[in-house]
PDB file of N, CA and C in Angstrom:
ATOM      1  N   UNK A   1     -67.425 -42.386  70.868  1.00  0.00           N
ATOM      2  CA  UNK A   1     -68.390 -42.088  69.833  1.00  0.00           C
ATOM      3  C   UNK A   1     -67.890 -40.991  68.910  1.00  0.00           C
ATOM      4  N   UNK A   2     -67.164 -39.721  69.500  1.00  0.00           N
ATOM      5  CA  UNK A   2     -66.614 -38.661  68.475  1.00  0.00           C
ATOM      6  C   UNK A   2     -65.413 -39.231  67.592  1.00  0.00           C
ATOM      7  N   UNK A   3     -64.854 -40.434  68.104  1.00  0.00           N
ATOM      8  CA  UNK A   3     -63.676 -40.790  67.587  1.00  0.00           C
ATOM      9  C   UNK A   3     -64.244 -41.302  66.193  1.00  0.00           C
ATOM     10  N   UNK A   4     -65.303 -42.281  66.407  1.00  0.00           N
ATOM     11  CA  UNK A   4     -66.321 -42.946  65.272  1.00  0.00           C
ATOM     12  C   UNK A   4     -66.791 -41.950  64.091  1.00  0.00           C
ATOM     13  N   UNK A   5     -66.925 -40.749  65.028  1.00  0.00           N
ATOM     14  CA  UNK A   5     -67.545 -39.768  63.538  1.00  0.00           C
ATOM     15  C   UNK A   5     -66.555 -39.101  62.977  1.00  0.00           C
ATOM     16  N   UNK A   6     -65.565 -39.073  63.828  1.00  0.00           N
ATOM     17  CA  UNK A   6     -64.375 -38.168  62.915  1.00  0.00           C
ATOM     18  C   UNK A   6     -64.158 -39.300  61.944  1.00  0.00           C
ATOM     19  N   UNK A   7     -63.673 -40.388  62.486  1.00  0.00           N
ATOM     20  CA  UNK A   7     -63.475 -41.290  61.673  1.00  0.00           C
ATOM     21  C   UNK A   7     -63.625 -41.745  60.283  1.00  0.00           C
ATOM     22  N   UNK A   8     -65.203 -41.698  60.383  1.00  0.00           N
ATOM     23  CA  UNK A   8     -66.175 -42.252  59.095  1.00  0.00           C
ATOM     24  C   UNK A   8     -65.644 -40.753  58.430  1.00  0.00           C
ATOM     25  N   UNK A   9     -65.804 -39.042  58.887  1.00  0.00           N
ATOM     26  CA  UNK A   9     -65.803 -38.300  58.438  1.00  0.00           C
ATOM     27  C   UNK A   9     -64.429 -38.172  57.215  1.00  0.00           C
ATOM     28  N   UNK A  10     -63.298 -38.537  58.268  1.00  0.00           N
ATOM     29  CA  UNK A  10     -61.937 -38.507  57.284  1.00  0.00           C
ATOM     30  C   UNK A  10     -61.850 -39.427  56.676  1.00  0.00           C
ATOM     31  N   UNK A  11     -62.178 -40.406  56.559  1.00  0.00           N
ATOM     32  CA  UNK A  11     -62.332 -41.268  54.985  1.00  0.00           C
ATOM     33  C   UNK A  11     -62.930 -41.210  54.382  1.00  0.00           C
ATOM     34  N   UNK A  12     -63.891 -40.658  54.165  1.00  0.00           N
ATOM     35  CA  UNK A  12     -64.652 -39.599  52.995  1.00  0.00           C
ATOM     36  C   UNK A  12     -64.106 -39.782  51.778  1.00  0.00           C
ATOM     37  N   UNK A  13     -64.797 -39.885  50.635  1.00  0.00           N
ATOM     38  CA  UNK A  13     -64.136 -39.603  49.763  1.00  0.00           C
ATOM     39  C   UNK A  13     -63.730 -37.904  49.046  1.00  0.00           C
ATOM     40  N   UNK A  14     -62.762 -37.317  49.582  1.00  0.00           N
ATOM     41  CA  UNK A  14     -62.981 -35.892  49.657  1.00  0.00           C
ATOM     42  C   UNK A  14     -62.122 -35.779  48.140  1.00  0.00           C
ATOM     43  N   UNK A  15     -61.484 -36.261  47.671  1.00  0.00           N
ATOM     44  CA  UNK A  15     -60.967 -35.983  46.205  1.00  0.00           C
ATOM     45  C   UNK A  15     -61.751 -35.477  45.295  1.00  0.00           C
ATOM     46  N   UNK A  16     -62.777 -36.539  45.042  1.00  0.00           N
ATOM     47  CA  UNK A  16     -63.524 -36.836  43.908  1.00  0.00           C
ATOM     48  C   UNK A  16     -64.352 -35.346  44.348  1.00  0.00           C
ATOM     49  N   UNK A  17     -64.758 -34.903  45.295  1.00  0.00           N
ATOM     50  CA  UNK A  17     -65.690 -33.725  45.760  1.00  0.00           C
ATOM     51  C   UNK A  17     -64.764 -32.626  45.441  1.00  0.00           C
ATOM     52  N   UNK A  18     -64.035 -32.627  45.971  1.00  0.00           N
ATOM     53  CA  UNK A  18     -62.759 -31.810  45.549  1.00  0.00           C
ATOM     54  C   UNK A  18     -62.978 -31.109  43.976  1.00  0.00           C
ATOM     55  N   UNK A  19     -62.464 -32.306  43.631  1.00  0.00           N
ATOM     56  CA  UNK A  19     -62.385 -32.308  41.549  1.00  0.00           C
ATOM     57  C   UNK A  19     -63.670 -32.005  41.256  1.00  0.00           C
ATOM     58  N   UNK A  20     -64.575 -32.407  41.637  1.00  0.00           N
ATOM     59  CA  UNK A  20     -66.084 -31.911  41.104  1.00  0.00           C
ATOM     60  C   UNK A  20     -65.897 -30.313  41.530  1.00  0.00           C
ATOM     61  N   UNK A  21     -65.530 -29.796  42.545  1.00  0.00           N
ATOM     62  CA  UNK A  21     -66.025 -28.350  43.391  1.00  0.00           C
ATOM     63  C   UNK A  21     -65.216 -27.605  42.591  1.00  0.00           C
ATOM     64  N   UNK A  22     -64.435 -27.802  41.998  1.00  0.00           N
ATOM     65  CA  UNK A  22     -63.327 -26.778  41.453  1.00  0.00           C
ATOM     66  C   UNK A  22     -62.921 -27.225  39.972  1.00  0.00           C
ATOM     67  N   UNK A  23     -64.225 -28.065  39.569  1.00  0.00           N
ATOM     68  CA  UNK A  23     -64.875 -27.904  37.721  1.00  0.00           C
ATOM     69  C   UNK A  23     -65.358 -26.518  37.944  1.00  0.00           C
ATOM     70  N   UNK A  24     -66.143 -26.061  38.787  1.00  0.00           N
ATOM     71  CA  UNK A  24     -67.336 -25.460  38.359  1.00  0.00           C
ATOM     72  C   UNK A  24     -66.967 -24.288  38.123  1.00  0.00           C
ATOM     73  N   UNK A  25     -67.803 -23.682  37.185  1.00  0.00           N
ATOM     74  CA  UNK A  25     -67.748 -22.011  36.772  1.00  0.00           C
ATOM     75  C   UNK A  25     -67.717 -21.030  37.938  1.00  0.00           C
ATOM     76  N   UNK A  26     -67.066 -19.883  38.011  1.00  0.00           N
ATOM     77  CA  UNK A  26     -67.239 -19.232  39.244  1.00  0.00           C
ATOM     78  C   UNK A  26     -68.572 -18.884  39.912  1.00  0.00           C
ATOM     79  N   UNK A  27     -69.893 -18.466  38.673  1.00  0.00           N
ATOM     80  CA  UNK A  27     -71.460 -18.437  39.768  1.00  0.00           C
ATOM     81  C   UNK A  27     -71.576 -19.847  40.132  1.00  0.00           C
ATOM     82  N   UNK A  28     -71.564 -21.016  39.332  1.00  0.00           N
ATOM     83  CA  UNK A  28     -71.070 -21.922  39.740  1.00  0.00           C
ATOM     84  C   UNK A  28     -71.217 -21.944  41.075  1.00  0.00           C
ATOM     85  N   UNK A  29     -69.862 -22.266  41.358  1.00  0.00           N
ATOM     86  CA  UNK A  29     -69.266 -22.230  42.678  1.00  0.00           C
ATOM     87  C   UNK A  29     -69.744 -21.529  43.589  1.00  0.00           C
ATOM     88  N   UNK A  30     -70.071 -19.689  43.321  1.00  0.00           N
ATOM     89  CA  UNK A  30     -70.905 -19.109  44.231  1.00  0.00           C
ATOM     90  C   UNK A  30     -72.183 -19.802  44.993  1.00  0.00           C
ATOM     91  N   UNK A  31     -73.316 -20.380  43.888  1.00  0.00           N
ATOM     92  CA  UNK A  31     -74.296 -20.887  43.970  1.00  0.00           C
ATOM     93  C   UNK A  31     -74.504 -21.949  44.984  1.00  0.00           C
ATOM     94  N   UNK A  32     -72.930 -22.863  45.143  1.00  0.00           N
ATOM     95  CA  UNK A  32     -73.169 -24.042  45.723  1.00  0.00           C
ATOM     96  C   UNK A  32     -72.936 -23.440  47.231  1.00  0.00           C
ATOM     97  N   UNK A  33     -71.882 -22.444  47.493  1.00  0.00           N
ATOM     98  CA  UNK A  33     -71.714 -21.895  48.755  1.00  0.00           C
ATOM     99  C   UNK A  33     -73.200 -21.376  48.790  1.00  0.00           C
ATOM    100  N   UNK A  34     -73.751 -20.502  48.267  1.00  0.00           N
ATOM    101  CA  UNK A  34     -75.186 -19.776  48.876  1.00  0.00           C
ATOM    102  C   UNK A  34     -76.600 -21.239  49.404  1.00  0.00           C
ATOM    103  N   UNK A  35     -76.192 -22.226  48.640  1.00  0.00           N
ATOM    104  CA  UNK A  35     -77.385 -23.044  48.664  1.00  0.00           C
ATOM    105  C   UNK A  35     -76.975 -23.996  49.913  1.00  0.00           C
ATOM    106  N   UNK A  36     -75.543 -23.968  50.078  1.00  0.00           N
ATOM    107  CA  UNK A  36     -75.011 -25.052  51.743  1.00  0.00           C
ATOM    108  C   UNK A  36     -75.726 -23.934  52.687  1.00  0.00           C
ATOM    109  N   UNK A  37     -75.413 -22.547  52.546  1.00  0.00           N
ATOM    110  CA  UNK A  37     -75.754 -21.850  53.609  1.00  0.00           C
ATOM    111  C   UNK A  37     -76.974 -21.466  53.840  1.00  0.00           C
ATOM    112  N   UNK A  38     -77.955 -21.081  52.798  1.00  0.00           N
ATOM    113  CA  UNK A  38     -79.210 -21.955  53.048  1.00  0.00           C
ATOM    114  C   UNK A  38     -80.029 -22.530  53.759  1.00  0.00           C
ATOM    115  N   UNK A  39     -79.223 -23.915  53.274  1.00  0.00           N
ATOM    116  CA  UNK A  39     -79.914 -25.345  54.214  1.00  0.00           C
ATOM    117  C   UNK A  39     -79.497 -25.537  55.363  1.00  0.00           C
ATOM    118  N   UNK A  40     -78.163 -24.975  55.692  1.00  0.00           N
ATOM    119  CA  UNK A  40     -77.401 -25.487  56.652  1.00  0.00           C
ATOM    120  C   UNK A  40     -78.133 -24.004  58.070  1.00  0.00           C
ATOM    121  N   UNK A  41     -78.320 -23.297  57.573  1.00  0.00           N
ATOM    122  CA  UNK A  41     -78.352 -21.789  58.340  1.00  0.00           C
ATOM    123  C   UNK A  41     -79.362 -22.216  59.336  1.00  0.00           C
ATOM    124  N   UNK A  42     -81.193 -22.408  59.212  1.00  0.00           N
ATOM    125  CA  UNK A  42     -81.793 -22.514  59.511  1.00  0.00           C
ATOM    126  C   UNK A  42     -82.175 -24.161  60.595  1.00  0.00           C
ATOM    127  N   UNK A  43     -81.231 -24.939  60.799  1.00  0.00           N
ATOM    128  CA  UNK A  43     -81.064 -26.065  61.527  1.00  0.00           C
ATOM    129  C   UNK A  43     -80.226 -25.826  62.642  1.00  0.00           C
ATOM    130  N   UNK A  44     -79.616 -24.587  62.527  1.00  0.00           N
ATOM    131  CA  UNK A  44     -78.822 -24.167  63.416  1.00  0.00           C
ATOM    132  C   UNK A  44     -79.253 -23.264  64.565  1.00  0.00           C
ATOM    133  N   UNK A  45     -78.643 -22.935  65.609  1.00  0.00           N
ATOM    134  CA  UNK A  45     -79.683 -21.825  66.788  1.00  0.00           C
ATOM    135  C   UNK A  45     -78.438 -20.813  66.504  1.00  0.00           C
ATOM    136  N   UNK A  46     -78.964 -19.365  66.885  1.00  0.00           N
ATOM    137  CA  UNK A  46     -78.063 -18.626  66.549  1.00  0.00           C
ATOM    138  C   UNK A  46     -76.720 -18.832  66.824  1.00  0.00           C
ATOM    139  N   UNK A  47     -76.450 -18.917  67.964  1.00  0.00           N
ATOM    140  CA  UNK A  47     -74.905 -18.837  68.771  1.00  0.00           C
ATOM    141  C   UNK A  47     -74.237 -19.997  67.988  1.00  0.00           C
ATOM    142  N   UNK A  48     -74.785 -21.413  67.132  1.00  0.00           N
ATOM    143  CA  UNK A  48     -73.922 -21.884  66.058  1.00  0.00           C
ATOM    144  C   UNK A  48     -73.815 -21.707  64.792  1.00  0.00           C
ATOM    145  N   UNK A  49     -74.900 -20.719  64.116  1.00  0.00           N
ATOM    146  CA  UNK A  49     -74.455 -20.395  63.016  1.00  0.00           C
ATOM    147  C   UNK A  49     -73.256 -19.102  63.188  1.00  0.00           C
ATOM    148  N   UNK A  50     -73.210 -18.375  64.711  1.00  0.00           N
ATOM    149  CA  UNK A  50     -72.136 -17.547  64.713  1.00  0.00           C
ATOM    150  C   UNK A  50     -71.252 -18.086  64.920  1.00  0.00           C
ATOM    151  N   UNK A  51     -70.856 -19.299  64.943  1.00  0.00           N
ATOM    152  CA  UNK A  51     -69.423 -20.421  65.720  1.00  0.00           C
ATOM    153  C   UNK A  51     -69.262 -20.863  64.277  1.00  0.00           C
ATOM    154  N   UNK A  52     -70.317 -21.159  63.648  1.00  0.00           N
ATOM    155  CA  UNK A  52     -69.825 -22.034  62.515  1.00  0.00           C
ATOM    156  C   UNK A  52     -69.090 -20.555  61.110  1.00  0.00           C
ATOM    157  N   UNK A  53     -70.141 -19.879  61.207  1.00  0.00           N
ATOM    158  CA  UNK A  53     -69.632 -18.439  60.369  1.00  0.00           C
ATOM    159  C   UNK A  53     -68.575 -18.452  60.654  1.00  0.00           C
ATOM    160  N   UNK A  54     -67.815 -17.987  61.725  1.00  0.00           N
ATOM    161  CA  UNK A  54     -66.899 -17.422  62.411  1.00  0.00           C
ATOM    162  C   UNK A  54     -65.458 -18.750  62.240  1.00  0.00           C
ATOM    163  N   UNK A  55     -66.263 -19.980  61.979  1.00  0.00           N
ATOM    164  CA  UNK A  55     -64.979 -21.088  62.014  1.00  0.00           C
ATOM    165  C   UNK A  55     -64.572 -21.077  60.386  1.00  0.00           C
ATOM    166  N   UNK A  56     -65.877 -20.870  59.364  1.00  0.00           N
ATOM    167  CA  UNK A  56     -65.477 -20.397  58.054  1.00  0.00           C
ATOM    168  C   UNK A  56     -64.705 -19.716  57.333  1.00  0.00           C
ATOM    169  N   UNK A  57     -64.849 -18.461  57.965  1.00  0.00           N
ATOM    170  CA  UNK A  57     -64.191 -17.326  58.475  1.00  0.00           C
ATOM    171  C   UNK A  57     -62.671 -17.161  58.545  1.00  0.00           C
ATOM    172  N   UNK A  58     -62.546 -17.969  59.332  1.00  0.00           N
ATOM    173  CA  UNK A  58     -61.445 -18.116  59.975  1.00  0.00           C
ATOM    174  C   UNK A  58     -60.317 -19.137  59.184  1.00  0.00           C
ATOM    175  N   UNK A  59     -60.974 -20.312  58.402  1.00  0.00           N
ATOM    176  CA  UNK A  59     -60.232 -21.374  57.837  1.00  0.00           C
ATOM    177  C   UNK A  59     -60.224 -20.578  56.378  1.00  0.00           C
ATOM    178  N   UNK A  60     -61.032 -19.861  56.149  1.00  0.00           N
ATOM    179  CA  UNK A  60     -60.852 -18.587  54.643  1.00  0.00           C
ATOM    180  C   UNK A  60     -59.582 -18.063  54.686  1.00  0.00           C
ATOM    181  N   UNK A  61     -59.264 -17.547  55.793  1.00  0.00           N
ATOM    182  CA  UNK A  61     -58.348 -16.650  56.544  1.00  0.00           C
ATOM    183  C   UNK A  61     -57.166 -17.879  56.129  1.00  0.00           C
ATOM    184  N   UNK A  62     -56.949 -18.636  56.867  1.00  0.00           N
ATOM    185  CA  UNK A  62     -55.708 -19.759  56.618  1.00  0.00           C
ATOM    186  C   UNK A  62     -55.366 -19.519  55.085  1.00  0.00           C
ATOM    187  N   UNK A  63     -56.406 -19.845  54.809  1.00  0.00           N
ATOM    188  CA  UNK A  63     -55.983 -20.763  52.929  1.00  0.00           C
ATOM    189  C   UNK A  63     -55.768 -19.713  52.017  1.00  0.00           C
ATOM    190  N   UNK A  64     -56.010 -17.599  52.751  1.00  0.00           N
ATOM    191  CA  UNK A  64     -55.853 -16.622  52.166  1.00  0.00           C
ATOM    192  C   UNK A  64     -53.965 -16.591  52.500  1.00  0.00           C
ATOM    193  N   UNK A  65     -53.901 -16.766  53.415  1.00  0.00           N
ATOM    194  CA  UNK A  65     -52.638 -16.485  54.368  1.00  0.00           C
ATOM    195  C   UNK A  65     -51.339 -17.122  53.761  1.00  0.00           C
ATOM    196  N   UNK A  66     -51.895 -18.398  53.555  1.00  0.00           N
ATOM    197  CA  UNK A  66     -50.621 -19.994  53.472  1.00  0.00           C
ATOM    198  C   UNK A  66     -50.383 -19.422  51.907  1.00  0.00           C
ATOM    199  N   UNK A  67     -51.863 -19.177  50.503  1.00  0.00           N
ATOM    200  CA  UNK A  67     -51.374 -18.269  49.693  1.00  0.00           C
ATOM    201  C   UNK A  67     -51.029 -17.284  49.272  1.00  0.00           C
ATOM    202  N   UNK A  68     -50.638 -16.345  50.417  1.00  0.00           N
ATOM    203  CA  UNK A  68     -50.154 -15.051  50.217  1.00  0.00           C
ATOM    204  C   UNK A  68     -48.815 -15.073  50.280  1.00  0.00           C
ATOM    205  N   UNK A  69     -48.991 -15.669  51.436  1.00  0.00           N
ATOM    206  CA  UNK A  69     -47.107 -16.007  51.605  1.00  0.00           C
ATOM    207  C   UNK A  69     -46.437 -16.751  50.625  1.00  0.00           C
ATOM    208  N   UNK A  70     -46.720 -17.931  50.351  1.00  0.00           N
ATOM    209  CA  UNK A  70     -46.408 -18.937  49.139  1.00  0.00           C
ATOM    210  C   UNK A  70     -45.945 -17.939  47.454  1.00  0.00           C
ATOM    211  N   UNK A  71     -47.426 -16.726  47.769  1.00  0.00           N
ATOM    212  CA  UNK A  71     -46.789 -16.187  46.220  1.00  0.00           C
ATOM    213  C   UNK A  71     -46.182 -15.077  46.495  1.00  0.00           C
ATOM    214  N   UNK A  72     -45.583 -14.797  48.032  1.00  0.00           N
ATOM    215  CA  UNK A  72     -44.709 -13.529  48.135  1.00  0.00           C
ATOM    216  C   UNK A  72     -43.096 -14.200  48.064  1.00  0.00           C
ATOM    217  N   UNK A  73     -43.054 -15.602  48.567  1.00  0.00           N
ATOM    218  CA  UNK A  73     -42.053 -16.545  48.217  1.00  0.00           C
ATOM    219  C   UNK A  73     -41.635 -16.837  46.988  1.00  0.00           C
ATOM    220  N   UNK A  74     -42.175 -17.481  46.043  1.00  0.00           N
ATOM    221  CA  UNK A  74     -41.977 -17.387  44.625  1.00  0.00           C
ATOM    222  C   UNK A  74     -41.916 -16.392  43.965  1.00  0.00           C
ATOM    223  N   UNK A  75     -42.512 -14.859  43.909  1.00  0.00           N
ATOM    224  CA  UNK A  75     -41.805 -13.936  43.475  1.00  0.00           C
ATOM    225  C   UNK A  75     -40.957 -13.101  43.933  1.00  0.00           C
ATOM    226  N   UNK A  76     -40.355 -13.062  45.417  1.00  0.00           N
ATOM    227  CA  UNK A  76     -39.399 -13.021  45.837  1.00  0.00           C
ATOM    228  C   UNK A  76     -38.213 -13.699  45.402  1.00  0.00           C
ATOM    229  N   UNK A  77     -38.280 -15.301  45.256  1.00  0.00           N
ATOM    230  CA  UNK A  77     -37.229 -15.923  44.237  1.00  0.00           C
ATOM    231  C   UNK A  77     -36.890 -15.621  42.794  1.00  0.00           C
ATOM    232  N   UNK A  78     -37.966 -14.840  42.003  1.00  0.00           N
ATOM    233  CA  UNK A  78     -38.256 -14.901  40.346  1.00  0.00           C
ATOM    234  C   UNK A  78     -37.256 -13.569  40.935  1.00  0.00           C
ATOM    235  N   UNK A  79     -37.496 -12.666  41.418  1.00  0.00           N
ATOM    236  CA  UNK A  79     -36.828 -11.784  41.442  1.00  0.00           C
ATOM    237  C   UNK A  79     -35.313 -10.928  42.124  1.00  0.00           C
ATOM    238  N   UNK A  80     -35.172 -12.251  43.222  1.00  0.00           N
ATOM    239  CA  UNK A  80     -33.944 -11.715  43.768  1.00  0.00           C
ATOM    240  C   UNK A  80     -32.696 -11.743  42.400  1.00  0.00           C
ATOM    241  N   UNK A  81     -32.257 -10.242  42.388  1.00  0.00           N
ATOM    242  CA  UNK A  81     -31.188 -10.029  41.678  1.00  0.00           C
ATOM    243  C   UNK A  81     -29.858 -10.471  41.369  1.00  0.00           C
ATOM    244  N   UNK A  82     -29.378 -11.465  40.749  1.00  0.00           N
ATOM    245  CA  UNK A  82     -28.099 -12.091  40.558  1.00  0.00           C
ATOM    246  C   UNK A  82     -26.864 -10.803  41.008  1.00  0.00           C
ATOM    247  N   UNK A  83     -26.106 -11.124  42.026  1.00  0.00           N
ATOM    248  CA  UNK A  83     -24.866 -10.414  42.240  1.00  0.00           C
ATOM    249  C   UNK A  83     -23.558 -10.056  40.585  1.00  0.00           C
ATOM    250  N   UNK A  84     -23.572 -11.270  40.152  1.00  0.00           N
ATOM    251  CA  UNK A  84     -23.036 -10.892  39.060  1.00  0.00           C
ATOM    252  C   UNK A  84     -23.713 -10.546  38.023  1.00  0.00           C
ATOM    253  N   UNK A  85     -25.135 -10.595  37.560  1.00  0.00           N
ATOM    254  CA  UNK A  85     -25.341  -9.746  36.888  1.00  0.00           C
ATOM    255  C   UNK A  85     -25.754  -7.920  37.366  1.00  0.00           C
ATOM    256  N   UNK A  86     -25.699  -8.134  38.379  1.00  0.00           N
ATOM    257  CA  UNK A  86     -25.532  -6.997  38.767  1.00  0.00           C
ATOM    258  C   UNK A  86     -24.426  -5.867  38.044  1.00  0.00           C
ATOM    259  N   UNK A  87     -23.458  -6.279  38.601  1.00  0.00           N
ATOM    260  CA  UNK A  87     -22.276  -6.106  38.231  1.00  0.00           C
ATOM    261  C   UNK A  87     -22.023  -6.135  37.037  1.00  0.00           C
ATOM    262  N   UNK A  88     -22.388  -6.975  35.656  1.00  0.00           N
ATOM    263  CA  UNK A  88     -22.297  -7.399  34.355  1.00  0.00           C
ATOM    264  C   UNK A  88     -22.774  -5.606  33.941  1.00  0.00           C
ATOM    265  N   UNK A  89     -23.916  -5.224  34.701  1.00  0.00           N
ATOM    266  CA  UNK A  89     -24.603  -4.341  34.323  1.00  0.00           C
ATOM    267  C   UNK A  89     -24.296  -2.931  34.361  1.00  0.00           C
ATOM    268  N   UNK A  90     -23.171  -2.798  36.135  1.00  0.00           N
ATOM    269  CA  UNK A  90     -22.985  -1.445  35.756  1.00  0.00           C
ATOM    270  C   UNK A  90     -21.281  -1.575  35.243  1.00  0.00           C
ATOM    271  N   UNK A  91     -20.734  -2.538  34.818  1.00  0.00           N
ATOM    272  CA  UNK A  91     -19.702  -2.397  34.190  1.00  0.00           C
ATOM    273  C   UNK A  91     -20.197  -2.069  32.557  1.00  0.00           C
ATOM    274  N   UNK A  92     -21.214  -2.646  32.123  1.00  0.00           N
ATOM    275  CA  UNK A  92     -21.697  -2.602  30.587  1.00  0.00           C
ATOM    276  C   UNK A  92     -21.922  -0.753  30.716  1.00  0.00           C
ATOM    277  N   UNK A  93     -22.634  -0.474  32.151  1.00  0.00           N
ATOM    278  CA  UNK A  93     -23.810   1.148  31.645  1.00  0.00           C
ATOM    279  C   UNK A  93     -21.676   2.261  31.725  1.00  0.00           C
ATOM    280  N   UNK A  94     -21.164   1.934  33.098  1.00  0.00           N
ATOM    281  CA  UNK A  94     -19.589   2.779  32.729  1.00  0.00           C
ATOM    282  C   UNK A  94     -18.712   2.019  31.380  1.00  0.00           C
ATOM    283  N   UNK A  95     -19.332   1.276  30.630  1.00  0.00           N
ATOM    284  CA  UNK A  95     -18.064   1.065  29.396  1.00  0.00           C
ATOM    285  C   UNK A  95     -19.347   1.711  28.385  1.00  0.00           C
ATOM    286  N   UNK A  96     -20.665   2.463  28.730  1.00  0.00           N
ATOM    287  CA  UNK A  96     -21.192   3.144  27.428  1.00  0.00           C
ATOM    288  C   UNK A  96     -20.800   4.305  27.673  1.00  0.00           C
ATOM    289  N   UNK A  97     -20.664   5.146  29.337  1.00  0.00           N
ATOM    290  CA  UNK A  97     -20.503   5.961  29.220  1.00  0.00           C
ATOM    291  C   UNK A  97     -19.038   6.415  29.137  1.00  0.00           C
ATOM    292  N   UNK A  98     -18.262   5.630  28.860  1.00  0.00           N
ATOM    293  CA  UNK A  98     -16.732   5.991  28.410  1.00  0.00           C
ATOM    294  C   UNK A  98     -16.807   5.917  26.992  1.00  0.00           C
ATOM    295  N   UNK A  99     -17.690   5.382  26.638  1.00  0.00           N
ATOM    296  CA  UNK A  99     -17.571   5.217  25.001  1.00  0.00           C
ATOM    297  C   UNK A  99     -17.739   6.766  24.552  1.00  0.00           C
ATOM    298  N   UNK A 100     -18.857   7.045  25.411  1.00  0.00           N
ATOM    299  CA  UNK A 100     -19.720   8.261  25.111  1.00  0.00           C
ATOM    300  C   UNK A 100     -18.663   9.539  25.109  1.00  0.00           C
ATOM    301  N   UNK A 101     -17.966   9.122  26.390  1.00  0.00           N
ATOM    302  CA  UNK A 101     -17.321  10.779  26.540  1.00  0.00           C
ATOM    303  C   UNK A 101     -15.990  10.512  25.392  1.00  0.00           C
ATOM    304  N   UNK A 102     -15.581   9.198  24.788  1.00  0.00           N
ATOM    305  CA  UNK A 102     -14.608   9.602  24.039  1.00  0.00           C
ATOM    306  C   UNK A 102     -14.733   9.557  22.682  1.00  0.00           C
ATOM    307  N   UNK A 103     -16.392   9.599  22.365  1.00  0.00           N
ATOM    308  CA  UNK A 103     -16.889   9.671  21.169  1.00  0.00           C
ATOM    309  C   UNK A 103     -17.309  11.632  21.390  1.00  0.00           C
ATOM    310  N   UNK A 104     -17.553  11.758  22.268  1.00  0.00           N
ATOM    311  CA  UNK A 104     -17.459  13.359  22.876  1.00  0.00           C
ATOM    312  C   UNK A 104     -16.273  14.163  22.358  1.00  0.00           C
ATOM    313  N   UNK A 105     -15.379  13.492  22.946  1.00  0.00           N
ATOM    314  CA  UNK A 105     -13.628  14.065  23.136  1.00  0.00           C
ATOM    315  C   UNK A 105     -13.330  14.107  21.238  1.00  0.00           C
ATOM    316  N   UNK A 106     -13.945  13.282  20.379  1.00  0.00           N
ATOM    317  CA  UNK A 106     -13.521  12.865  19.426  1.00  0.00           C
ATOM    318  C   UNK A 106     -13.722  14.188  18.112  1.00  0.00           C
ATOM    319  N   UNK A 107     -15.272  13.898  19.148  1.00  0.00           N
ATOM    320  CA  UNK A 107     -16.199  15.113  18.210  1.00  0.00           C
ATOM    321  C   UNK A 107     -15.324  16.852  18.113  1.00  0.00           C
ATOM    322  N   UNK A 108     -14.858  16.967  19.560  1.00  0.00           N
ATOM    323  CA  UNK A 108     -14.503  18.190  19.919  1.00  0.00           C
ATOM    324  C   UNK A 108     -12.830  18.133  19.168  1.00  0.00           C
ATOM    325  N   UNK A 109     -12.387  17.107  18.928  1.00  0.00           N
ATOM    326  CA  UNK A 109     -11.057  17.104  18.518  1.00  0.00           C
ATOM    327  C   UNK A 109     -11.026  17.367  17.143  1.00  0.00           C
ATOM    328  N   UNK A 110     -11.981  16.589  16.387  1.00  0.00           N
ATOM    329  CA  UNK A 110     -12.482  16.753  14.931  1.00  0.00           C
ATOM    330  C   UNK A 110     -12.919  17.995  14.624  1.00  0.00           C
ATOM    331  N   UNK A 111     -13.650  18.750  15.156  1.00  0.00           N
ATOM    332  CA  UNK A 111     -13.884  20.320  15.162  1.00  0.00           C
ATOM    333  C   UNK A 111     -12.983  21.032  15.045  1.00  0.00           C
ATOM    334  N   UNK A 112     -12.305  20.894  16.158  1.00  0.00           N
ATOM    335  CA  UNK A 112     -10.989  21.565  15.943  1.00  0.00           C
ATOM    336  C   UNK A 112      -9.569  21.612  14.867  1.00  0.00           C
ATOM    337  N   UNK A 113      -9.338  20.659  14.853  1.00  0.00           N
ATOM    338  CA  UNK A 113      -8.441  19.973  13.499  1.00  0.00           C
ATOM    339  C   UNK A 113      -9.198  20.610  12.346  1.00  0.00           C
ATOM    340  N   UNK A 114     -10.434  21.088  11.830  1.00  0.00           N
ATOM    341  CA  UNK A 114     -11.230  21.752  10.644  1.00  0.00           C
ATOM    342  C   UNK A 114     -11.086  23.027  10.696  1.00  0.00           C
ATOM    343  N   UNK A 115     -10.770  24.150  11.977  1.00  0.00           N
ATOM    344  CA  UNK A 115     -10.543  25.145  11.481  1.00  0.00           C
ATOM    345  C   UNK A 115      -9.046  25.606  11.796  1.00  0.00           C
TER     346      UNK A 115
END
């Protein structure tokens, strides 16, 4: 018999609910969570609205988790530093500061040569 209700349950049409649930404006969306919990709260005896809270809870937790990691992954990639431009970089910052000290050296040579 549980096999029967999972059953009917996962062929659901969960897309189309899907695409409707995540049109909605964010009170929106608030609204529809406050009004399931609601209806759903009071059919329940305590010890399952604390099983069912607590399983909410908990699958929040997943779908916080799977996207935390996911966007510590992708900007971990946006940002790991190319080895050669690395390198591109502090060869560019020591060829300014050689420029520098022999635009330095130049200055002090030119001074001198004037008196």
């Amino acid at each position: 018999m549980y096999s029967e209700q999972f059953e009917k349950f996962v062929n659901q049409d969960f897309n189309s609910f899907s695409d409707w649930l995540f049109s909605l404006n964010p009170y929106e969306f608030s609204l529809i969570a406050v009004a399931i919990g609601l209806v759903i709260s009071p059919t329940l005896t305590v010890n399952q609205q604390n099983s069912l809270g607590n399983f909410f809870e908990l699958l929040g937790q997943v779908i916080l988790t799977i996207n935390a990691q996911n966007t510590t992954l992708r900007q971990s990639k946006a940002k790991t530093p190319n080895i050669k431009s690395y390198f591109e970089t502090s060869s560019l910052e020591e060829e300014i500061l050689k420029i520098k000290e022999e635009l330095i050296q130049l200055r002090k040579d030119s001074l001198s040569n004037d008196k």
